[in-house]
N, C-alpha and C. Protein backbone atom coordinates (compact mmCIF):
# COMPACT_ATOMS: atom_id res chain seq x y z
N UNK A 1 -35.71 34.44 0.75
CA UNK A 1 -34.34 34.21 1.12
C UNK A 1 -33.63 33.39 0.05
N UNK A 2 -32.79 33.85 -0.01
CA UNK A 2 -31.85 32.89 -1.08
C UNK A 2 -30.93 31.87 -0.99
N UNK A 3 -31.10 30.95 -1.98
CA UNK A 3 -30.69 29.12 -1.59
C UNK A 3 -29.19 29.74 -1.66
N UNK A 4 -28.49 28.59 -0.76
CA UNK A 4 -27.04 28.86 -0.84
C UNK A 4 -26.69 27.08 -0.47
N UNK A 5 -25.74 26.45 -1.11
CA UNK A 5 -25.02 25.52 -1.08
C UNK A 5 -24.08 25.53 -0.54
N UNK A 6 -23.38 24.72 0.17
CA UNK A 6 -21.99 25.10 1.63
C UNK A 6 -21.53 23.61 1.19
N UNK A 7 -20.30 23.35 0.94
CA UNK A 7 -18.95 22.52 0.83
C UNK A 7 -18.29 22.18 2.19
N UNK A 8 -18.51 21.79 2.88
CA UNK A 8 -17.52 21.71 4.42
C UNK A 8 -16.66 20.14 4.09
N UNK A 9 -15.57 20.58 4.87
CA UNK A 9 -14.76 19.29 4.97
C UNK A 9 -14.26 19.29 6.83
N UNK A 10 -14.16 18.39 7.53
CA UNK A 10 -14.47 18.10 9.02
C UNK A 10 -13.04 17.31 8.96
N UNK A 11 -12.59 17.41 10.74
CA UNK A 11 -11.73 15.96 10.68
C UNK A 11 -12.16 15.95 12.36
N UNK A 12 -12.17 14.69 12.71
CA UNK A 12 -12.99 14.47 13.83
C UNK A 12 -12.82 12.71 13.86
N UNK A 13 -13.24 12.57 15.08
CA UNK A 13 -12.58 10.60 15.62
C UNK A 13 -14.30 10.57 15.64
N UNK A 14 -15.08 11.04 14.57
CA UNK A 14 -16.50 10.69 14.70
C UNK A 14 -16.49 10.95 12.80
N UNK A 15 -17.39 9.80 12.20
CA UNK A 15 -17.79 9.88 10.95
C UNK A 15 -18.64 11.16 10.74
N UNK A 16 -18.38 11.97 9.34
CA UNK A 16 -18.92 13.29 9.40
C UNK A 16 -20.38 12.86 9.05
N UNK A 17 -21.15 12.01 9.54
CA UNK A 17 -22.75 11.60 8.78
C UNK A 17 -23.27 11.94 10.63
N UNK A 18 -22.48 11.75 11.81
CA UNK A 18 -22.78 11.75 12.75
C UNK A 18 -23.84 12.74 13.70
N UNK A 19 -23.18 13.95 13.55
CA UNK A 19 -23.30 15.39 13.60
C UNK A 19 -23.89 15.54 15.11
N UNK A 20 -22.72 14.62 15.81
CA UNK A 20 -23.34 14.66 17.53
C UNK A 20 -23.16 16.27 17.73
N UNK A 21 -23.40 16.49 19.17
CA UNK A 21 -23.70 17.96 19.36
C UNK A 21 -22.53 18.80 19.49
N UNK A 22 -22.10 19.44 18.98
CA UNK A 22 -20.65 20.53 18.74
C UNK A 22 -19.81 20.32 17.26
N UNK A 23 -20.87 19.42 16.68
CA UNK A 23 -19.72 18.79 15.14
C UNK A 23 -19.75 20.20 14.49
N UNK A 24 -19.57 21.25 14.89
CA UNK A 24 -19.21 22.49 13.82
C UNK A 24 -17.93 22.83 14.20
N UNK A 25 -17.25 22.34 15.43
CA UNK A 25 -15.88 23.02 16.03
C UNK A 25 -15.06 22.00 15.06
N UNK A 26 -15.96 21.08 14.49
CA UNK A 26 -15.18 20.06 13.81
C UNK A 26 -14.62 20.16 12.31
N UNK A 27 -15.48 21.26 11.94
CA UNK A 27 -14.96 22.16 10.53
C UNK A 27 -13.59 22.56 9.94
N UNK A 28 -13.02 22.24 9.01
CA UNK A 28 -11.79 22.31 8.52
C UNK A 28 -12.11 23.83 7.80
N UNK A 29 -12.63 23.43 6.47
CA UNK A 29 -12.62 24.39 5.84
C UNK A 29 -14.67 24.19 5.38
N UNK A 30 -14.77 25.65 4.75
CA UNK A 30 -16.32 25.66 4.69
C UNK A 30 -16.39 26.59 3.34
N UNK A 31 -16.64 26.19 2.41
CA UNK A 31 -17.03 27.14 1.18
C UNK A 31 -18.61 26.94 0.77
N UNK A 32 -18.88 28.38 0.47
CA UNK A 32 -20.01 28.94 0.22
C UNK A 32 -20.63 28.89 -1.65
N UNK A 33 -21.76 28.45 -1.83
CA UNK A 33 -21.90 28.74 -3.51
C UNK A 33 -23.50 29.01 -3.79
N UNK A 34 -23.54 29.83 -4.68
CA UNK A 34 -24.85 30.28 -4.99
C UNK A 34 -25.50 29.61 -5.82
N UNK A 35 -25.09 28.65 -6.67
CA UNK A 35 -25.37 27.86 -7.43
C UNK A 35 -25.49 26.67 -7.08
N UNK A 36 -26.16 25.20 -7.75
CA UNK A 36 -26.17 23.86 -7.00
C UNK A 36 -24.72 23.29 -7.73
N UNK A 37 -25.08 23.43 -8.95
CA UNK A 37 -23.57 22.82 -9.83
C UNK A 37 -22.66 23.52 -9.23
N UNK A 38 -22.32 24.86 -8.93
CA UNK A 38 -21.01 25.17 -8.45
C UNK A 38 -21.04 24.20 -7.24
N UNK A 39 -21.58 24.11 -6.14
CA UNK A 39 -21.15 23.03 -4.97
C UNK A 39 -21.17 21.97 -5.43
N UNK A 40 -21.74 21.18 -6.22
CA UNK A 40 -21.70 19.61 -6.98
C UNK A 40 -20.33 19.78 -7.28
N UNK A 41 -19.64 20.52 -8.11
CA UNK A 41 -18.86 20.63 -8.77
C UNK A 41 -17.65 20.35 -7.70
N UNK A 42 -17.70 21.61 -7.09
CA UNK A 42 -16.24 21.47 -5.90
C UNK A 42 -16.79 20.50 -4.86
N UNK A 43 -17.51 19.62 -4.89
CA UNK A 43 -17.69 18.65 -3.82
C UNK A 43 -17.18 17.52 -4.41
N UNK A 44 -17.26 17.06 -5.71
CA UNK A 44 -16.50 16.06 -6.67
C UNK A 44 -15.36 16.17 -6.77
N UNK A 45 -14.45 17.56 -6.74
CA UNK A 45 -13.29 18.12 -7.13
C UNK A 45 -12.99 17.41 -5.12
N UNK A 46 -13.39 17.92 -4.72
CA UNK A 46 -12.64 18.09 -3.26
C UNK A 46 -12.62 16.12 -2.88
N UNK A 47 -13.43 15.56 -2.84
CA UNK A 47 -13.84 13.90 -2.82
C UNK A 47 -12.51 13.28 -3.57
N UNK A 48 -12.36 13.68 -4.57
CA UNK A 48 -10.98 13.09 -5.66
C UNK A 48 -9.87 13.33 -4.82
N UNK A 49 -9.95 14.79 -4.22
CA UNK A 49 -8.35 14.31 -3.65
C UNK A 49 -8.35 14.50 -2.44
N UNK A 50 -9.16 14.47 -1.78
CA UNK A 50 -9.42 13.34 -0.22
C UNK A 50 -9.14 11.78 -0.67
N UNK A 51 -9.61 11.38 -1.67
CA UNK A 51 -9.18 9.82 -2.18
C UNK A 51 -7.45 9.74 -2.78
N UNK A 52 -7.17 10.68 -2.58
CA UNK A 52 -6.19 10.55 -2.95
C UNK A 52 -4.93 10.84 -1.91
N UNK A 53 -5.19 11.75 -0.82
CA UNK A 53 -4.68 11.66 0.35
C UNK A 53 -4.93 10.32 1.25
N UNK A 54 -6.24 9.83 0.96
CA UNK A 54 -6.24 8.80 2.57
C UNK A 54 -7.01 7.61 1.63
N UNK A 55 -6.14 6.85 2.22
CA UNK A 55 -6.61 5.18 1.55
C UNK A 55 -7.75 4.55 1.76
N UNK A 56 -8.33 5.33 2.70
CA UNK A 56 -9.84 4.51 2.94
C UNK A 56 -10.67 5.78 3.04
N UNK A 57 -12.00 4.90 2.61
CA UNK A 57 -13.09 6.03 2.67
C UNK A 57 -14.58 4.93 2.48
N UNK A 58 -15.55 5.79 2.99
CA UNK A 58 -17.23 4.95 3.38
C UNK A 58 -17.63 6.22 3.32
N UNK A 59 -18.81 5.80 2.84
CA UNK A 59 -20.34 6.36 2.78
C UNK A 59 -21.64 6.11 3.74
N UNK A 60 -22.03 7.37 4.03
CA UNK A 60 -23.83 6.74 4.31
C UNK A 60 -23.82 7.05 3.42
N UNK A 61 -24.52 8.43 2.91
CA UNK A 61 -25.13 8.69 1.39
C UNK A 61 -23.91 9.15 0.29
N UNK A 62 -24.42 10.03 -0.70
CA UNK A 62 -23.47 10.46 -1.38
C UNK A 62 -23.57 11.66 -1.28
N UNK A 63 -23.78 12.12 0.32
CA UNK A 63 -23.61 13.48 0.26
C UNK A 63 -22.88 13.49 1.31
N UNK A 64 -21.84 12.67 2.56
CA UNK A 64 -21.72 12.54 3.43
C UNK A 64 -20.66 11.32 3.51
N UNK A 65 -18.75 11.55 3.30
CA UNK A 65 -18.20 10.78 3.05
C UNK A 65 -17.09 10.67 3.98
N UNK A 66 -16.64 9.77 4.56
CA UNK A 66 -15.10 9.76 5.59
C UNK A 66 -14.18 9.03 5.02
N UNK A 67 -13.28 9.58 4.70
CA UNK A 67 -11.87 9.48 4.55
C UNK A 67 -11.31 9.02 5.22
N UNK A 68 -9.98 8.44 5.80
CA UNK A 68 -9.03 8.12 6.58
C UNK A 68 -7.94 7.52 6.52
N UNK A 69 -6.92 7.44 7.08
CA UNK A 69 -5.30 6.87 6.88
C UNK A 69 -5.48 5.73 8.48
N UNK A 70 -5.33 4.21 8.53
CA UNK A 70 -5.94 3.89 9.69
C UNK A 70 -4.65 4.00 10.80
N UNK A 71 -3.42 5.02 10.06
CA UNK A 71 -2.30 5.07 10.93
C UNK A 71 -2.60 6.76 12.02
N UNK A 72 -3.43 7.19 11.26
CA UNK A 72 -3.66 8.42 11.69
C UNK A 72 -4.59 8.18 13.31
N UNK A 73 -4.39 7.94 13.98
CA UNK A 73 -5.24 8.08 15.06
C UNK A 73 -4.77 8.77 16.46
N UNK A 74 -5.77 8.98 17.30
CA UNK A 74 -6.11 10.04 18.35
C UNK A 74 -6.11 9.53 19.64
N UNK A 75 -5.48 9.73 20.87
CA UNK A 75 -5.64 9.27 21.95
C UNK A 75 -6.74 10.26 22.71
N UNK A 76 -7.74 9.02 23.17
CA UNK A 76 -8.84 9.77 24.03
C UNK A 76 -8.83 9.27 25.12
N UNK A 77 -8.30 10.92 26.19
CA UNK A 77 -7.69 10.60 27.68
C UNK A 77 -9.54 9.96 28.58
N UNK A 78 -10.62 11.10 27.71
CA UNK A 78 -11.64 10.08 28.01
C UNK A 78 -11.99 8.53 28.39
N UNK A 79 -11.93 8.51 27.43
CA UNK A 79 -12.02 7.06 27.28
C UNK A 79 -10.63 6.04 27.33
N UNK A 80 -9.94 6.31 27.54
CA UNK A 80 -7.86 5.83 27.19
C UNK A 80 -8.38 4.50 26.56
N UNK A 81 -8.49 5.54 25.52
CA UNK A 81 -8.31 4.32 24.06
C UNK A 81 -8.09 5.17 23.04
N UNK A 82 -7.17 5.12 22.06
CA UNK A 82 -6.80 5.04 20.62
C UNK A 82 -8.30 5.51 19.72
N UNK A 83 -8.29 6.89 18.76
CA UNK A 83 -9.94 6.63 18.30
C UNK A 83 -9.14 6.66 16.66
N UNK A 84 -9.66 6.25 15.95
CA UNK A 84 -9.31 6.53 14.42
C UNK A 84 -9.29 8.71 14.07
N UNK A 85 -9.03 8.68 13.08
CA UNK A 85 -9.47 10.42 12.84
C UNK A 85 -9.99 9.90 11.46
N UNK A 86 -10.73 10.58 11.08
CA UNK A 86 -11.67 10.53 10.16
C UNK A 86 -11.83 11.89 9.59
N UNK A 87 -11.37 12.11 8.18
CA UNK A 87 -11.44 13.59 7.53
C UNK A 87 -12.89 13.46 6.84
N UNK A 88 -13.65 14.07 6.77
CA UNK A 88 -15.39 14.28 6.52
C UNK A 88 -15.75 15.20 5.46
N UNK A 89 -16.31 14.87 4.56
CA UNK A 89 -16.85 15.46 3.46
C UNK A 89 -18.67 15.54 3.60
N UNK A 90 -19.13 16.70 3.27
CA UNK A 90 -20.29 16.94 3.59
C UNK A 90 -20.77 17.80 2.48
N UNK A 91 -21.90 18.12 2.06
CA UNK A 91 -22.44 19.18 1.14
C UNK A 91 -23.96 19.40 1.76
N UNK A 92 -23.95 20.46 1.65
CA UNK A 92 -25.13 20.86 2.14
C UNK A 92 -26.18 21.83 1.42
N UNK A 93 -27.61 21.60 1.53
CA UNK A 93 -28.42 22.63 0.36
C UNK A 93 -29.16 22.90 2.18
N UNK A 94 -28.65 24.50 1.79
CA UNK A 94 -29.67 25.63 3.13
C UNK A 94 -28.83 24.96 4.75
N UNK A 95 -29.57 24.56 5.24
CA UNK A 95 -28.93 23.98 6.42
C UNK A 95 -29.16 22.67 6.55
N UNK A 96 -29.41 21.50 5.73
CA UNK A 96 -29.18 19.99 6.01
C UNK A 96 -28.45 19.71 4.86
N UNK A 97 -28.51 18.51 4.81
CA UNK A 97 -27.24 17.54 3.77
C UNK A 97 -27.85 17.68 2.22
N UNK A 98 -27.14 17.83 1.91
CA UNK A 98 -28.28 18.02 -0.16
C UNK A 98 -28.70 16.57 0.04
N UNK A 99 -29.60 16.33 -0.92
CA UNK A 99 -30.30 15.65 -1.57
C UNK A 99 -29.91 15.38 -2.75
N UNK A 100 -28.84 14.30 -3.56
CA UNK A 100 -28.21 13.83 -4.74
C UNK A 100 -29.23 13.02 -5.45
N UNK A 101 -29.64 13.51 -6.11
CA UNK A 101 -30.65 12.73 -7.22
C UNK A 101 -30.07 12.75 -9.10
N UNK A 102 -28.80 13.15 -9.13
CA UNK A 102 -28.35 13.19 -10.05
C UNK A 102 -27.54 11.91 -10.35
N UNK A 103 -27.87 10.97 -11.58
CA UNK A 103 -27.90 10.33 -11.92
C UNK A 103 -26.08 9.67 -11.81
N UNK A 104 -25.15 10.65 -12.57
CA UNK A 104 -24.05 11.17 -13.02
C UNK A 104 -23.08 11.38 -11.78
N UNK A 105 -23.53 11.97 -10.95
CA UNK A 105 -22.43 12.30 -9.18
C UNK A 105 -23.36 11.36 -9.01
N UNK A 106 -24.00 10.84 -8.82
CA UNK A 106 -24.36 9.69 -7.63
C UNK A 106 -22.90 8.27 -8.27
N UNK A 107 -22.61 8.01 -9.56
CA UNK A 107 -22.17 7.32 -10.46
C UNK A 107 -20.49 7.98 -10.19
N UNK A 108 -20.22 8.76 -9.98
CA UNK A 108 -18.71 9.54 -9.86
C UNK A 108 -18.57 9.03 -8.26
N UNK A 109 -19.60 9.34 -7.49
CA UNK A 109 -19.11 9.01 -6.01
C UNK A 109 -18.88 7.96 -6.03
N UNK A 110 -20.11 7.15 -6.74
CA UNK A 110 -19.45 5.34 -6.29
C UNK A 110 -18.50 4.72 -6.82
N UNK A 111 -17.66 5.51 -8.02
CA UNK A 111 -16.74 5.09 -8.69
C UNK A 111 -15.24 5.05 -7.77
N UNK A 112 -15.65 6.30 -6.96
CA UNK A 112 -14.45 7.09 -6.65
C UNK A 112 -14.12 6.56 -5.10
N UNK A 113 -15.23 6.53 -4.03
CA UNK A 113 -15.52 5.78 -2.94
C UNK A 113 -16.08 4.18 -3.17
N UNK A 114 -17.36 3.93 -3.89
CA UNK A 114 -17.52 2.68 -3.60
C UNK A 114 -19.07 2.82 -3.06
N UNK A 115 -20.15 1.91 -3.47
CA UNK A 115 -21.24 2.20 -3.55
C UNK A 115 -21.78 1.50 -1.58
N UNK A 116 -22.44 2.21 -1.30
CA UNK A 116 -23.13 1.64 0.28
C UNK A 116 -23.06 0.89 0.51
């Protein structure tokens, strides 16, 4: 079977590192790549201007990033409370989160977000 790399970006009142049960309805947009550098590539490209739309952003890893504006938030009749929204950056190798061992994007993410 052949490796495929997936780009997703999420917006959700849950950090995209979460992945409680239904976080796929939570999908914005989802691009597909056959290559690892092509998804490295547009996952750096896409991170820059998520930082550039929303003033805040955190990490768990550097494969797994939330964005946010802290004016942007969600009323949950659930709970009647106010939740933040959180836009979610994710990359994925096959079906879990890649594995960043590159020296160079590990060094671009923390430049761009800010190290753990």
């Amino acid at each position: 079977m052949k490796q495929t790399w997936t780009v997703l970006t999420t917006k959700s009142d849950a950090e995209p590192w979460w992945f409680f049960e239904g976080w796929e309805r939570d999908i914005v947009s989802e691009r597909k790549f056959e290559s690892r550098q092509a998804a490295l590539d547009a996952f750096l490209e896409e991170m820059k201007a998520l930082k550039r739309q929303y003033p805040e952003s955190k990490r768990k890893r550097e494969n797994t990033i939330a964005f946010w504006n802290p004016e942007e938030i969600s009323f949950c009749e659930a709970c009647d409370d106010d939740l933040q929204l959180y836009h979610g950056l994710v990359i994925f190798e096959g079906n879990k989160p890649m594995d960043i061992h590159e020296e160079d994007i590990i060094l671009e993410v923390n430049r761009t977000v800010g190290q753990v």
